[in-house]
N, C-alpha and C. Protein backbone atom coordinates (compact mmCIF):
# COMPACT_ATOMS: atom_id res chain seq x y z
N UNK A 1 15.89 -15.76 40.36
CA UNK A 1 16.98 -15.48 39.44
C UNK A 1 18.34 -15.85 40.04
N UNK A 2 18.27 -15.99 41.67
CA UNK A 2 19.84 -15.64 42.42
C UNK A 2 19.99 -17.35 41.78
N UNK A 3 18.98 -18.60 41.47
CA UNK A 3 19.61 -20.05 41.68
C UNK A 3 19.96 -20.50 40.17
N UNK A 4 19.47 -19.59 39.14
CA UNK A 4 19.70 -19.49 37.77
C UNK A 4 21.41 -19.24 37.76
N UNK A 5 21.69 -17.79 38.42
CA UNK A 5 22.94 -17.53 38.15
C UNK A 5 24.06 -18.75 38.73
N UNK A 6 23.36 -19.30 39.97
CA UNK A 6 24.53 -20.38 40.82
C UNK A 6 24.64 -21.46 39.75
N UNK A 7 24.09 -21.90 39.16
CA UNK A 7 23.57 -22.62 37.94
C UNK A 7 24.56 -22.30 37.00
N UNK A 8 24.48 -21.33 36.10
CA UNK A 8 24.80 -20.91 35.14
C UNK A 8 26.62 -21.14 35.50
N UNK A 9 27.09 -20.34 36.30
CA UNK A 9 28.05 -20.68 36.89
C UNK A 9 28.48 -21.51 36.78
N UNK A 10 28.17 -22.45 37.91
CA UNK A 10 28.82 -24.07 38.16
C UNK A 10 28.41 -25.15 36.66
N UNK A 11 27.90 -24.59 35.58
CA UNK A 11 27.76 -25.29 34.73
C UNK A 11 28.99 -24.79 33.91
N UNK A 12 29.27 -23.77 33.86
CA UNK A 12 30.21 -23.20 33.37
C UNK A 12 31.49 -24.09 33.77
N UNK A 13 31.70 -24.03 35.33
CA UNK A 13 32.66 -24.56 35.86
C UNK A 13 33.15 -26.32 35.29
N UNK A 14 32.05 -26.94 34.98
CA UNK A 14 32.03 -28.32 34.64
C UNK A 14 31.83 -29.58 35.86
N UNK A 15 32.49 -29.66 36.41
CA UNK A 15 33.44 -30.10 37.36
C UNK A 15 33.51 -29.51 38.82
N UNK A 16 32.37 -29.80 39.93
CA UNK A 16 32.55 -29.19 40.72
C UNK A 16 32.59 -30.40 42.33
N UNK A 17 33.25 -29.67 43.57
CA UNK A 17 33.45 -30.50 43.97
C UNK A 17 32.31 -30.66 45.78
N UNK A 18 31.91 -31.33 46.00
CA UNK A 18 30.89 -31.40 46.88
C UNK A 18 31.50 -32.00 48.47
N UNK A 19 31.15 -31.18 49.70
CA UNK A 19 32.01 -31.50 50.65
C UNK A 19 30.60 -32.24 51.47
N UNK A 20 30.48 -33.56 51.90
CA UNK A 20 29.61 -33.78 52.75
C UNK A 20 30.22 -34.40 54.37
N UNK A 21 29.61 -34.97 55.57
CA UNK A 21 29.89 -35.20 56.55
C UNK A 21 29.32 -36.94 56.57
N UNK A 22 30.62 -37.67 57.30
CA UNK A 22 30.26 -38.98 57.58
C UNK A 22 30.65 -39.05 58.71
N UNK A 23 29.28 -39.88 58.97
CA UNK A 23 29.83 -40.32 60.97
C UNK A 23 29.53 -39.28 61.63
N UNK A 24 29.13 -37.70 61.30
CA UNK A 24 28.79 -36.11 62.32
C UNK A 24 30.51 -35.79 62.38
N UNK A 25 31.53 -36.20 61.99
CA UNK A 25 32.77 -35.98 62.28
C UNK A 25 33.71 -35.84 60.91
N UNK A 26 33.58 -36.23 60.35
CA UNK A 26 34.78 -36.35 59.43
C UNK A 26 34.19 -35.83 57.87
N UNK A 27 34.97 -34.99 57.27
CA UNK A 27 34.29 -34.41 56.13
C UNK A 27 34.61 -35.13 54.83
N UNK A 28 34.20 -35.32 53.72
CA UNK A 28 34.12 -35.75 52.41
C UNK A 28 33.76 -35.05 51.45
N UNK A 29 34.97 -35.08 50.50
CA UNK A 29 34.46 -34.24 49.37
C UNK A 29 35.54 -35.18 47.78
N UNK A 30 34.35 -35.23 47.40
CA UNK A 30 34.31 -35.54 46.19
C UNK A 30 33.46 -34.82 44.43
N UNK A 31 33.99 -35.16 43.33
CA UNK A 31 33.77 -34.36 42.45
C UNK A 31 32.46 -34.80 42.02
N UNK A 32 31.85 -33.54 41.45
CA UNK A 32 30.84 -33.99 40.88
C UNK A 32 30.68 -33.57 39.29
N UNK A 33 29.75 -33.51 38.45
CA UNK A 33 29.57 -33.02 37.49
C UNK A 33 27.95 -32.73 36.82
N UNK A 34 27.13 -33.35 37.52
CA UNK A 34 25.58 -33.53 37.20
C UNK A 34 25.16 -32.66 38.05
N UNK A 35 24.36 -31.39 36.96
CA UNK A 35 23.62 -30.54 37.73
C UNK A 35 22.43 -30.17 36.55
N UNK A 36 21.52 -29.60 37.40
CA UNK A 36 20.20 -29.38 36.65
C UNK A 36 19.40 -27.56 37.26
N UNK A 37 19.29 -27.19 36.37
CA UNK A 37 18.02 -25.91 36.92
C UNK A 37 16.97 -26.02 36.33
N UNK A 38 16.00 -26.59 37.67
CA UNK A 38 14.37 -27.00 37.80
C UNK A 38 13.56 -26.47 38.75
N UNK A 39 12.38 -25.76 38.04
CA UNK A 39 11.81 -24.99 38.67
C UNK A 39 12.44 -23.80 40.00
N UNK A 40 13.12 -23.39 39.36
CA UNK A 40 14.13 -22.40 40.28
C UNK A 40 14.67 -22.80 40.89
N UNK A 41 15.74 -24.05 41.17
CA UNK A 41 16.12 -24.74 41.98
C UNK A 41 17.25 -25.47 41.11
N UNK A 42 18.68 -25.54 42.06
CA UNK A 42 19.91 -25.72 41.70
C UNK A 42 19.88 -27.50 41.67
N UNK A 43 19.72 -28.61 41.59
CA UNK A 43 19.67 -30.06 41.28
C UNK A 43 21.18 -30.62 41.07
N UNK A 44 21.40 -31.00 42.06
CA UNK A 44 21.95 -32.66 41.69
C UNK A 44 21.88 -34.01 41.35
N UNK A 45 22.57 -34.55 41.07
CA UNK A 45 22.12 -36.64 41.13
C UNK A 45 23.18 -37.61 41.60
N UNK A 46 23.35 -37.90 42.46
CA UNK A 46 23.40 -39.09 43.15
C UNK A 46 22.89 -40.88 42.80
N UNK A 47 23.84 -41.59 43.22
CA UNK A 47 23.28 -42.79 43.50
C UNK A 47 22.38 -43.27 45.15
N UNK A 48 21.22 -43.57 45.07
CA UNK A 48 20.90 -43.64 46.40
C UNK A 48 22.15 -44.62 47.32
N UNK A 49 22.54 -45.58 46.42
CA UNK A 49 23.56 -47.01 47.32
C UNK A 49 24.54 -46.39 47.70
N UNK A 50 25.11 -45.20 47.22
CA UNK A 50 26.59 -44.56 47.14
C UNK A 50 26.22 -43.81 48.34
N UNK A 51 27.35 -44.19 49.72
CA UNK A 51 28.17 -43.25 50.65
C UNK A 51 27.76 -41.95 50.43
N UNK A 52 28.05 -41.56 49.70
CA UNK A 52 27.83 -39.70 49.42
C UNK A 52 26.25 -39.61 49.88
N UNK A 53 25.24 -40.07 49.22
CA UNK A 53 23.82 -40.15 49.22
C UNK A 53 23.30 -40.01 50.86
N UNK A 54 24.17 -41.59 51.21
CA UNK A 54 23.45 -41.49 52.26
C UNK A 54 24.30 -40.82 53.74
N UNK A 55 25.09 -39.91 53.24
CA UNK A 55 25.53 -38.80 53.95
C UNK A 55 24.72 -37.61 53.99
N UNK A 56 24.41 -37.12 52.82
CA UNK A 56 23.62 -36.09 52.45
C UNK A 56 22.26 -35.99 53.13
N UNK A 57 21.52 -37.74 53.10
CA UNK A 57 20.23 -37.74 54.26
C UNK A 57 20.78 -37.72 55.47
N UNK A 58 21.81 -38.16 55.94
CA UNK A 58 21.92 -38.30 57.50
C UNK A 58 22.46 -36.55 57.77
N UNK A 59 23.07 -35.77 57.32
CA UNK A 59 23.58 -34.45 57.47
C UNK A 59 23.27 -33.79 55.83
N UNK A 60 22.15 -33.09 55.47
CA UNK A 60 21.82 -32.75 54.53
C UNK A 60 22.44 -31.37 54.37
N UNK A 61 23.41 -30.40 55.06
CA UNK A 61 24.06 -29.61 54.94
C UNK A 61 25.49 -29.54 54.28
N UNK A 62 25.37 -29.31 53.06
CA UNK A 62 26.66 -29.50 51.93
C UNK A 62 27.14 -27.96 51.85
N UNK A 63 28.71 -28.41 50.97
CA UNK A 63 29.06 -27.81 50.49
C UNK A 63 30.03 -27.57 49.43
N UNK A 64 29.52 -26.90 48.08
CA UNK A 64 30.20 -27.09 46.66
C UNK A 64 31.09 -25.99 46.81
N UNK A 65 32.30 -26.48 46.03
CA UNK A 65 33.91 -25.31 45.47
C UNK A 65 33.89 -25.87 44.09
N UNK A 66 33.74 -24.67 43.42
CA UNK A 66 34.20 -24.94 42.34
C UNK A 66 34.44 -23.85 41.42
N UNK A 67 35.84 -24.03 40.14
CA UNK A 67 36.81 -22.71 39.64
C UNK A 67 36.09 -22.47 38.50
N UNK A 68 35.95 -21.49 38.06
CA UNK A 68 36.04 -21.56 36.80
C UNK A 68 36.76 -21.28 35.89
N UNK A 69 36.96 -21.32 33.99
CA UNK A 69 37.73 -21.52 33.57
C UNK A 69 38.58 -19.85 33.50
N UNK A 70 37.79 -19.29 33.75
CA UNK A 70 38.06 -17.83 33.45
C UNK A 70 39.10 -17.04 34.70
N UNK A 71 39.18 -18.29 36.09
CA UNK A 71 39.87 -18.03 37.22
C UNK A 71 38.91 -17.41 38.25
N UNK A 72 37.41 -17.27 38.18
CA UNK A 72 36.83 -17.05 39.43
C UNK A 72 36.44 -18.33 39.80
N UNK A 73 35.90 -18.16 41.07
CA UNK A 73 35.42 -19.52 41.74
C UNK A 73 33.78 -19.03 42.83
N UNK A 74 33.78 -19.83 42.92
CA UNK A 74 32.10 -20.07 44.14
C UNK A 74 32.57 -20.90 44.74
N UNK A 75 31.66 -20.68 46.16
CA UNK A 75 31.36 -21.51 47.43
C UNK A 75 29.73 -21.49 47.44
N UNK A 76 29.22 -23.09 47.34
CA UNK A 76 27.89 -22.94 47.95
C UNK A 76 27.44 -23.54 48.88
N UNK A 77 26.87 -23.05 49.88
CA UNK A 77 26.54 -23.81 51.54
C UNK A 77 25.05 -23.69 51.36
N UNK A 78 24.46 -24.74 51.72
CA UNK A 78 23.13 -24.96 51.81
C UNK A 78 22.47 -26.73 52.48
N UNK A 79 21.22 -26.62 52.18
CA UNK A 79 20.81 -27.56 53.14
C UNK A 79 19.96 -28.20 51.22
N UNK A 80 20.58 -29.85 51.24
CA UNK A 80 20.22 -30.88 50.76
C UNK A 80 18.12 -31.74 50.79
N UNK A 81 17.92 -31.40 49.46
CA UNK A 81 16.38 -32.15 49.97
C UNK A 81 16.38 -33.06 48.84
N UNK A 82 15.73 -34.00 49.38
CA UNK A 82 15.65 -35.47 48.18
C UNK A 82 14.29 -34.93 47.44
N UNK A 83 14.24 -34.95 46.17
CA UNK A 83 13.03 -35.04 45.45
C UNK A 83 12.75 -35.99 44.76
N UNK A 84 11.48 -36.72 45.16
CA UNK A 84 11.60 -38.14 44.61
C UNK A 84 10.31 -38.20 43.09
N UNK A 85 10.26 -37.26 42.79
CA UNK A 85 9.33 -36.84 41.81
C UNK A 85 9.63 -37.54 40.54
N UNK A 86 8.87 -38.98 40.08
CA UNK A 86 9.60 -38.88 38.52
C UNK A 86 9.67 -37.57 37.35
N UNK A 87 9.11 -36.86 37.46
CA UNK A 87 9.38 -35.60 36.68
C UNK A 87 10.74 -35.18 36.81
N UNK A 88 10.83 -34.79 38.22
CA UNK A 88 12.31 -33.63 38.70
C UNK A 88 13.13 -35.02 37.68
N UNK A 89 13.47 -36.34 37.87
CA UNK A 89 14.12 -37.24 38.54
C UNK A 89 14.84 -37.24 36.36
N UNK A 90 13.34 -37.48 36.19
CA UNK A 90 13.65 -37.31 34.37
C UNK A 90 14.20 -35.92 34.12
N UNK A 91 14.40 -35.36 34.75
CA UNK A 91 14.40 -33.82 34.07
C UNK A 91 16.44 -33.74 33.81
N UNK A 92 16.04 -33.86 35.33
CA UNK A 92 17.75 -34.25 35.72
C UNK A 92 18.65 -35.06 34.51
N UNK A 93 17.89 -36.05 34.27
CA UNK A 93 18.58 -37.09 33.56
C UNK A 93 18.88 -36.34 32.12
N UNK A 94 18.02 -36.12 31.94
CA UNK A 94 17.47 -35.45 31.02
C UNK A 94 18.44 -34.51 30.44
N UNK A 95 18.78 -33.81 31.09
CA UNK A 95 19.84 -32.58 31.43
C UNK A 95 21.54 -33.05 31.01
N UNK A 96 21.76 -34.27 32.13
CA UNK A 96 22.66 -35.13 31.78
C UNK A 96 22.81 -36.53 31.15
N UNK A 97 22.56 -36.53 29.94
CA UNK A 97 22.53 -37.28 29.14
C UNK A 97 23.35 -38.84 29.47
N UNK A 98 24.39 -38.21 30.03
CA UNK A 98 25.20 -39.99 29.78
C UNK A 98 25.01 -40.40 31.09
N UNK A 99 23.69 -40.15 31.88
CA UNK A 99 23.76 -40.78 33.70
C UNK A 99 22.92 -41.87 33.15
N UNK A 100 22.26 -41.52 32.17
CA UNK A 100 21.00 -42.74 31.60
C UNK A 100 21.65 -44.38 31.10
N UNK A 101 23.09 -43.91 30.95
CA UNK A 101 23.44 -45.13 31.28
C UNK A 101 23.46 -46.54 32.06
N UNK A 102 23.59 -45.72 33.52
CA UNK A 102 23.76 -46.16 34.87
C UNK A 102 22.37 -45.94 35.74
N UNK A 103 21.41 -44.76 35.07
CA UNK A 103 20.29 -44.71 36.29
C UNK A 103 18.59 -44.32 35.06
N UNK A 104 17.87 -44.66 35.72
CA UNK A 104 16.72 -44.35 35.03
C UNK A 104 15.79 -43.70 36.23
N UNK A 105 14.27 -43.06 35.51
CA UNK A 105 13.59 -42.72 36.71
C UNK A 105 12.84 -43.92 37.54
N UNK A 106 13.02 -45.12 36.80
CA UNK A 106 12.26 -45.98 37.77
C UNK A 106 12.83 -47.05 38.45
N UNK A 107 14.73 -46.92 38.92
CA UNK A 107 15.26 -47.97 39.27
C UNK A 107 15.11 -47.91 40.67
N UNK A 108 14.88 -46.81 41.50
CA UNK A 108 14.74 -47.24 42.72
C UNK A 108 16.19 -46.26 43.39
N UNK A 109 17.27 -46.81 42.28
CA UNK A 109 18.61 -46.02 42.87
C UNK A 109 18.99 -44.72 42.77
N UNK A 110 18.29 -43.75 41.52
CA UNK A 110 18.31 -42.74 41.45
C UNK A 110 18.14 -41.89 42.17
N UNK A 111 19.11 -40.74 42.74
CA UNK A 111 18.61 -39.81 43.70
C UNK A 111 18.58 -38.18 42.92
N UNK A 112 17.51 -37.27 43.00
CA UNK A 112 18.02 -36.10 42.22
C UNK A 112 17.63 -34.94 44.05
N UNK A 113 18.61 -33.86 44.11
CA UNK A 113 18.63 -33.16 45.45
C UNK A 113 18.27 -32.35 45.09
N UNK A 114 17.93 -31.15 45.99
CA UNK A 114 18.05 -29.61 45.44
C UNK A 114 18.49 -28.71 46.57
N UNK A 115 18.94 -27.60 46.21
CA UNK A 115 19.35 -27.05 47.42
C UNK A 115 18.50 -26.13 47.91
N UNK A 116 18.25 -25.92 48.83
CA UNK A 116 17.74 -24.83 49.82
C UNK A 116 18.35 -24.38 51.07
N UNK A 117 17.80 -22.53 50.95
CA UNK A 117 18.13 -22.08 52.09
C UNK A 117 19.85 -21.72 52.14
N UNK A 118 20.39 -22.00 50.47
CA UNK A 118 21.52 -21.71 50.35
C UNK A 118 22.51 -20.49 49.90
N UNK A 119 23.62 -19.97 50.10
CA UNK A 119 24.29 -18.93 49.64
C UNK A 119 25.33 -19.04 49.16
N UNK A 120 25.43 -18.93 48.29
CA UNK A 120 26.70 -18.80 46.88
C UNK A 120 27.56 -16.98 47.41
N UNK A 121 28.86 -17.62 46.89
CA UNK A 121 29.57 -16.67 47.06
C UNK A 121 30.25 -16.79 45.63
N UNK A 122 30.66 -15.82 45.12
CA UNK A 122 31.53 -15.87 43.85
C UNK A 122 32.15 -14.88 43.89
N UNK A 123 33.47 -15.26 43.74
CA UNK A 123 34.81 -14.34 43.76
C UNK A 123 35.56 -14.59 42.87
N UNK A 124 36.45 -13.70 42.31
CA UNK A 124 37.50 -13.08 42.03
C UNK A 124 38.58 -12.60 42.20
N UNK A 125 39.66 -12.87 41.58
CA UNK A 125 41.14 -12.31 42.26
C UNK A 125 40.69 -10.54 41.54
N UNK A 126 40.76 -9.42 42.53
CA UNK A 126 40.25 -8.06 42.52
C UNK A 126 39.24 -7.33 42.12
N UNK A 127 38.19 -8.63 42.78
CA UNK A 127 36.65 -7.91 42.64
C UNK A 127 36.04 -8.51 43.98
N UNK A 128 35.14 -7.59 44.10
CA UNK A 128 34.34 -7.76 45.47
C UNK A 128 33.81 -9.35 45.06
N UNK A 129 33.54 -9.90 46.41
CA UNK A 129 32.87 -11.30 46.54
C UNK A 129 31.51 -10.45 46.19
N UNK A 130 30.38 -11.47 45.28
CA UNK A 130 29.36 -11.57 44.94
C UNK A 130 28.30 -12.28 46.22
N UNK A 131 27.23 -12.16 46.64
CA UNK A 131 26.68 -13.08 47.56
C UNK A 131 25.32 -13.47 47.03
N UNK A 132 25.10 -14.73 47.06
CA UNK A 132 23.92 -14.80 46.30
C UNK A 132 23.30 -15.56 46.91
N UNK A 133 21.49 -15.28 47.68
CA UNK A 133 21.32 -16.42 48.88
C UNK A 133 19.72 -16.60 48.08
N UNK A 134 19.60 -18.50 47.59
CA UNK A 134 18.54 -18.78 46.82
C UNK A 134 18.10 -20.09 48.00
């Protein structure tokens, strides 16, 4: 239930932003917007060719910020796994309708992640931080 709510959340949010590591030194963060909840599990998508991707395999330890509209926000830290399943891969797409533009399940470039081993925090300006570890 804890990766439903991180889910529910950051879908809420729209727009969230993903911090990864290039080189073991220098951090990157860029926005994202494609997310999926599959089989209890929080999903992203990626391009495999895209920098970001192949940050995520070389240091699979990320981390998402993102507000929502209501003025709370989350932090989620966790560890990145490639699922190369055409199922997950359609599901994803599936989910986000306009990636089918640019990616299908059988181009090769498609990447869909999931997180594990991760903990969401969600806060509020005068409410206790929430901790949520899926």
């Amino acid at each position: 239930m804890g990766a439903k709510k991180v889910y529910d959340f950051l879908k809420e949010c729209g727009t969230f932003y993903i911090a990864t590591v290039e080189n073991g030194d220098q951090a990157r963060v860029r926005p994202f917007g494609a997310l999926a909840y599959y089989e209890d599990k929080v999903y992203i998508q990626t391009g495999k060719s895209k920098n970001c991707f192949k940050q995520m395999v070389a240091y699979p330890k990320v981390e998402i910020c993102a507000m929502a509209k209501g003025g709370g926000w989350i932090r989620v830290a966790g560890t990145l796994v490639l699922d190369d399943r055409k199922q997950a891969i359609e599901y994803v797409l599936d989910e986000n309708p306009s990636l089918k533009r640019m990616y299908n399940s059988e181009d090769g470039n498609c990447a869909v992640l999931y997180f594990k081993d991760a903990t969401a925090v969600i806060n509020a300006f005068g409410k206790e931080p929430e901790t949520i570890n899926f």
